[in-house]
Protein backbone atom coordinates (compact mmCIF):
# COMPACT_ATOMS: atom_id res chain seq x y z
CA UNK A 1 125.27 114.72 -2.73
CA UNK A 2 125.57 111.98 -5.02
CA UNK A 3 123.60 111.34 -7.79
CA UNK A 4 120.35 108.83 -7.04
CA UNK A 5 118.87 106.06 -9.81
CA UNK A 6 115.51 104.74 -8.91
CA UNK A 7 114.73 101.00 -10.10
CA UNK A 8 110.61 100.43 -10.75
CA UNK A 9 108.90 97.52 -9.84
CA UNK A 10 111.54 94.59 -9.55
CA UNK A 11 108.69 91.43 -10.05
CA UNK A 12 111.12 89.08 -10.03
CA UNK A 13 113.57 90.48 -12.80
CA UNK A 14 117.13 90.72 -12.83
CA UNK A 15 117.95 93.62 -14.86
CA UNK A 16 118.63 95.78 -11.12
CA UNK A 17 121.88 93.90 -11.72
CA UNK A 18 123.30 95.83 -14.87
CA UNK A 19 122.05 98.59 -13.91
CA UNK A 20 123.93 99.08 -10.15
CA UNK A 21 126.82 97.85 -11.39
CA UNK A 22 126.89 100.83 -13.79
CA UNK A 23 125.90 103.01 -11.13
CA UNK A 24 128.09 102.07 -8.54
CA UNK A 25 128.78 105.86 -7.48
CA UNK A 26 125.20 106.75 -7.17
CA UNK A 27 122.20 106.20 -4.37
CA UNK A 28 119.85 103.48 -5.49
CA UNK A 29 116.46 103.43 -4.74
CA UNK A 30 114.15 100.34 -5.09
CA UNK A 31 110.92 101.10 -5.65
CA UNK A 32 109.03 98.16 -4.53
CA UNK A 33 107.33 94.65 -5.22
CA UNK A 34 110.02 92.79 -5.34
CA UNK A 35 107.75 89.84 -6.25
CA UNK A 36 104.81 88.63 -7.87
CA UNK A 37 105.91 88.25 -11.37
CA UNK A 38 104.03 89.52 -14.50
CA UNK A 39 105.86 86.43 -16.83
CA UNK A 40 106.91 82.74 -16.05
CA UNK A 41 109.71 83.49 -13.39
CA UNK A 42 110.22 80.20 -10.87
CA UNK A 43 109.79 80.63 -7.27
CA UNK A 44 113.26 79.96 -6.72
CA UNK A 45 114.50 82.37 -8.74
CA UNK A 46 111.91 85.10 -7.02
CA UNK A 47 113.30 84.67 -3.84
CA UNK A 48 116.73 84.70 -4.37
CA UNK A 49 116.29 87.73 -6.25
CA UNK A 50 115.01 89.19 -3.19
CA UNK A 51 117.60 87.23 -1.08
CA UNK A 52 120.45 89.16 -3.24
CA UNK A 53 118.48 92.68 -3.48
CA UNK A 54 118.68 92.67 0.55
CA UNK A 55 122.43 91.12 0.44
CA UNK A 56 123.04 94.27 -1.57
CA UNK A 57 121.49 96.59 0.87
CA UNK A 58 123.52 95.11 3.99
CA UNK A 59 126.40 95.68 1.94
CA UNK A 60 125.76 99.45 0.82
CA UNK A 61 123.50 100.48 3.70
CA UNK A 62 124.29 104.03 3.23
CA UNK A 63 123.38 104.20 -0.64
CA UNK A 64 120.82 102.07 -1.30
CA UNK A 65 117.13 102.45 -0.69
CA UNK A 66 114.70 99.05 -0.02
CA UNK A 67 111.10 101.07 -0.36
CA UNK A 68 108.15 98.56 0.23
CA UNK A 69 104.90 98.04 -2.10
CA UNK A 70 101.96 96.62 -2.39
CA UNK A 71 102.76 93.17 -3.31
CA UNK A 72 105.45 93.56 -0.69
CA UNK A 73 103.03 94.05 2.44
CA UNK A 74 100.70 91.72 1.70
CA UNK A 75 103.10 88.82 2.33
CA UNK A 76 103.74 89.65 6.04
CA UNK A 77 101.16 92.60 6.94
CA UNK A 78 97.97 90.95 8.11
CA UNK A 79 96.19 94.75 7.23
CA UNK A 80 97.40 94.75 4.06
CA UNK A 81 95.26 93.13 1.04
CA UNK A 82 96.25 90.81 -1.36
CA UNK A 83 97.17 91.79 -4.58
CA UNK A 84 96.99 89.95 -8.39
CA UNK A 85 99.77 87.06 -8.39
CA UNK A 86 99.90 86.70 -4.76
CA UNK A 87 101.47 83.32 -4.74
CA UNK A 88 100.40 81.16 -2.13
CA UNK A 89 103.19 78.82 -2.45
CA UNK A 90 106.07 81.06 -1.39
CA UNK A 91 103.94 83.40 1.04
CA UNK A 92 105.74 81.60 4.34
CA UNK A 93 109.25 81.82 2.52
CA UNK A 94 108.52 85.57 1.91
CA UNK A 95 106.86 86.38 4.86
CA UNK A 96 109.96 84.90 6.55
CA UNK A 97 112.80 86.53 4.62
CA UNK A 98 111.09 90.11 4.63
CA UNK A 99 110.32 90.07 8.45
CA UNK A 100 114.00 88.81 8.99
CA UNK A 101 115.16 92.24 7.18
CA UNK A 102 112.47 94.61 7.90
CA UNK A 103 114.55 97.00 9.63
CA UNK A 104 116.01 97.05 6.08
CA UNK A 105 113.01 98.52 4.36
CA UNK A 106 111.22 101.64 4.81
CA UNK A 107 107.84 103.22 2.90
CA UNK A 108 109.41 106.64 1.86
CA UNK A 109 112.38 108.21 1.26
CA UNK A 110 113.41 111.69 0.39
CA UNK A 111 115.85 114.10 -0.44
CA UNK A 112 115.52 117.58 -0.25
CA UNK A 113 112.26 118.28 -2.60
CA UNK A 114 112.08 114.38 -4.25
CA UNK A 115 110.44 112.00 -2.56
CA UNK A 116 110.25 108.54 -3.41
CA UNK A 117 107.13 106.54 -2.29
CA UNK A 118 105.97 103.08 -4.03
CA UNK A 119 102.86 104.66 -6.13
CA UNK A 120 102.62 108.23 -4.89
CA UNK A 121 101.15 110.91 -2.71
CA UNK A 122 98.24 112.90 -3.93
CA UNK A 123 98.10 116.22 -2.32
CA UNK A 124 94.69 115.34 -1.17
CA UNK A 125 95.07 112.70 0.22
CA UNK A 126 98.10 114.15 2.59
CA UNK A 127 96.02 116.50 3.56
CA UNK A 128 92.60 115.60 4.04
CA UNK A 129 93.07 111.50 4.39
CA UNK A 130 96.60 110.93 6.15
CA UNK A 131 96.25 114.10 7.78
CA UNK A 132 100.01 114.94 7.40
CA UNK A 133 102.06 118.04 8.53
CA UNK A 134 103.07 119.84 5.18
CA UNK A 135 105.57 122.07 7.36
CA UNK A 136 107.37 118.98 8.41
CA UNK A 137 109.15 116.34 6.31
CA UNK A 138 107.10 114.11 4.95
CA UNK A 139 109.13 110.99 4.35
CA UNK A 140 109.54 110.97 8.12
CA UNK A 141 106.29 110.95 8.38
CA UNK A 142 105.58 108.65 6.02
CA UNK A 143 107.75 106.21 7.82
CA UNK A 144 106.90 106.88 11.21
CA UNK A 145 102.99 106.71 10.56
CA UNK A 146 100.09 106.54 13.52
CA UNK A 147 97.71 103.35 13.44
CA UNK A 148 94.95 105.38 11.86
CA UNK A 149 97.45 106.78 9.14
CA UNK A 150 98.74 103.42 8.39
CA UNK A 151 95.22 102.65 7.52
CA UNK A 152 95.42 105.51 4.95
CA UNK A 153 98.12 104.61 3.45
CA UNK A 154 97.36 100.50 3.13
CA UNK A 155 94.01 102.36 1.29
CA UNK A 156 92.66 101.61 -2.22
CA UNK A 157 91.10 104.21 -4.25
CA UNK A 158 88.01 103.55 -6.47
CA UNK A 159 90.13 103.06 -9.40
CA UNK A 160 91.93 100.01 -7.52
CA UNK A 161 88.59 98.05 -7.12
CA UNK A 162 88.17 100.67 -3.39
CA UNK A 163 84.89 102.83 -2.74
CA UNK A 164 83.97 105.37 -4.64
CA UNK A 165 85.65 108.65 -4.27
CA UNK A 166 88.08 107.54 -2.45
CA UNK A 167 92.20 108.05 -3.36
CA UNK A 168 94.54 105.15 -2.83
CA UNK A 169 97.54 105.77 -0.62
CA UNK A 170 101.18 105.12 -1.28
CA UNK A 171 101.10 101.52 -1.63
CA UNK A 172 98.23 101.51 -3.95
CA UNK A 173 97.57 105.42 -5.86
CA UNK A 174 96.32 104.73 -9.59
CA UNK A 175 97.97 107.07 -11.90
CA UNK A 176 94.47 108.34 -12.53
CA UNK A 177 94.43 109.44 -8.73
CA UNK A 178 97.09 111.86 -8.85
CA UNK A 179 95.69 114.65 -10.80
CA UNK A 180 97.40 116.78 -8.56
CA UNK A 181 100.48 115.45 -6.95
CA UNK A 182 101.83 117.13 -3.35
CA UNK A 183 102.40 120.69 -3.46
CA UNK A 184 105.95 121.71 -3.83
CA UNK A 185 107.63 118.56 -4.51
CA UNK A 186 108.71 116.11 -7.01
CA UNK A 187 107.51 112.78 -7.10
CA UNK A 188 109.14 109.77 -7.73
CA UNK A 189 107.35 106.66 -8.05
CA UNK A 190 106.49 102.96 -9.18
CA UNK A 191 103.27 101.08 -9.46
CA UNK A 192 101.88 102.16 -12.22
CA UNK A 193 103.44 100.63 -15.43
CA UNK A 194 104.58 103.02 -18.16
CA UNK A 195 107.00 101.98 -21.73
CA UNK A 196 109.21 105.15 -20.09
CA UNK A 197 109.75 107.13 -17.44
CA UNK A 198 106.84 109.55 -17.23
CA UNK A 199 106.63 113.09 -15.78
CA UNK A 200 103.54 114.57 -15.15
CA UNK A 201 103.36 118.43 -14.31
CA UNK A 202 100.73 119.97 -11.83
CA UNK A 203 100.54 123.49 -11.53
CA UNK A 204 101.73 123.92 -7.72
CA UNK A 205 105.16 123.44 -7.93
CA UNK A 206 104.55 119.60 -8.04
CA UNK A 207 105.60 117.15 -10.44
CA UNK A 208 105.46 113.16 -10.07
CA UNK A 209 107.82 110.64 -12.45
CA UNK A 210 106.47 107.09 -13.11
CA UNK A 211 109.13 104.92 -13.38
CA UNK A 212 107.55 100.95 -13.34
CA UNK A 213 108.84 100.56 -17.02
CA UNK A 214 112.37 98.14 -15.64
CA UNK A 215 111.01 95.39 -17.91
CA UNK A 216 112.04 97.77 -20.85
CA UNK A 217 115.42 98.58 -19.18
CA UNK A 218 114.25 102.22 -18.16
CA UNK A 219 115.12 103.31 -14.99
CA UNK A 220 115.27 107.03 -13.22
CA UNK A 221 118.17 109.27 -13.18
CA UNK A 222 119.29 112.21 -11.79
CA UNK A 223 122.34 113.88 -10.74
């Protein structure tokens, strides 16, 4: 199996670039929002950013992963709400280009014990909110969701502006939510910015790695 990098939150930056060249060998995984920048980036740039992230993944479709997030969905997903720097100005150029390729991107991916979601899976939530099957694998499920379980995962939690007591799902989990990440795996997410990449421990076999720290140059590794 070859070894997989995972790239955080793109937002418009180009620093994905340096980093698959260097890891030409390896399985890359993009975490997610691919736009919506958090400094002066022009729309132009954005979108062919996203234009050559996707060119990338039609030309390595068996080692690169396109994983969807938040301020993905809510350019082309009429159930999905808007997020900060939604940018009316490019939403019919995005909405275009990202249901052109959607066959191209997927909400989860896993290998083995890691799996890769845009903010992360509290066990919880799995369980009690998504209803999921923990015998079965759960990136498949993930990807392959019923209508009501789509609604779970498009959820906010209360620490994302949702109702009280309630946990977001894998578009939108606060890294206050997951206290206690899914049982016997380790996480690997975006979302949530960090300076590093961040591990947090649980004490079920779980773990969960933040990784939305590219604007530093960080990025996950792992052989």
């Amino acid at each position: 199996m070859k070894p997989i990098v995972a790239i955080g939150d793109v937002h418009g930056l180009e620093k994905w670039r340096s980093i698959v060249d260097e890891y030409e060998d390896c399985t890359i995984v993009f975490l997610g929002d691919y736009l919506d920048p958090y400094e002066y980036i022009t729309r132009r740039q954005q979108l062919d950013n996203l234009r050559d992230i996707i060119e990338l993944k039609k030309r390595r479709m068996d080692d690169v992963v396109l994983l969807l997030g938040n301020h993905d969905l809510h350019y082309f997903c009429d159930r999905a709400l808007p997020g900060s720097r939604y940018d009316f100005q490019i939403e019919r150029f995005a909405e275009a280009m990202f249901n052109a390729n959607i066959e191209l991107f997927q909400y989860a991916y896993q290998q083995g014990n890691r799996i890769f979601t845009h903010a992360g899976i509290q066990h919880s939530w799995f369980v009690d909110d998504f209803k999921g099957d923990l015998t079965q694998p759960i990136a498949h499920q993930l990807n392959n969701p019923e209508s009501v379980q789509f609604n779970a995962m498009l959820r906010l939690g209360h620490a994302r502006g949702g109702r009280i007591g309630k946990i977001g799902g894998i578009f939108w989990a606060d890294i206050s939510e997951l206290t206690d990440p899914l049982h016997g795996y380790t996480q690997i997410v975006g979302h949530n910015r960090v300076d590093d990449i961040t591990e947090r421990c649980g004490y079920n076999d779980n773990k969960i790695i933040f990784c939305d720290c590219l604007r530093n140059g960080k990025y996950y590794y792992e052989e």
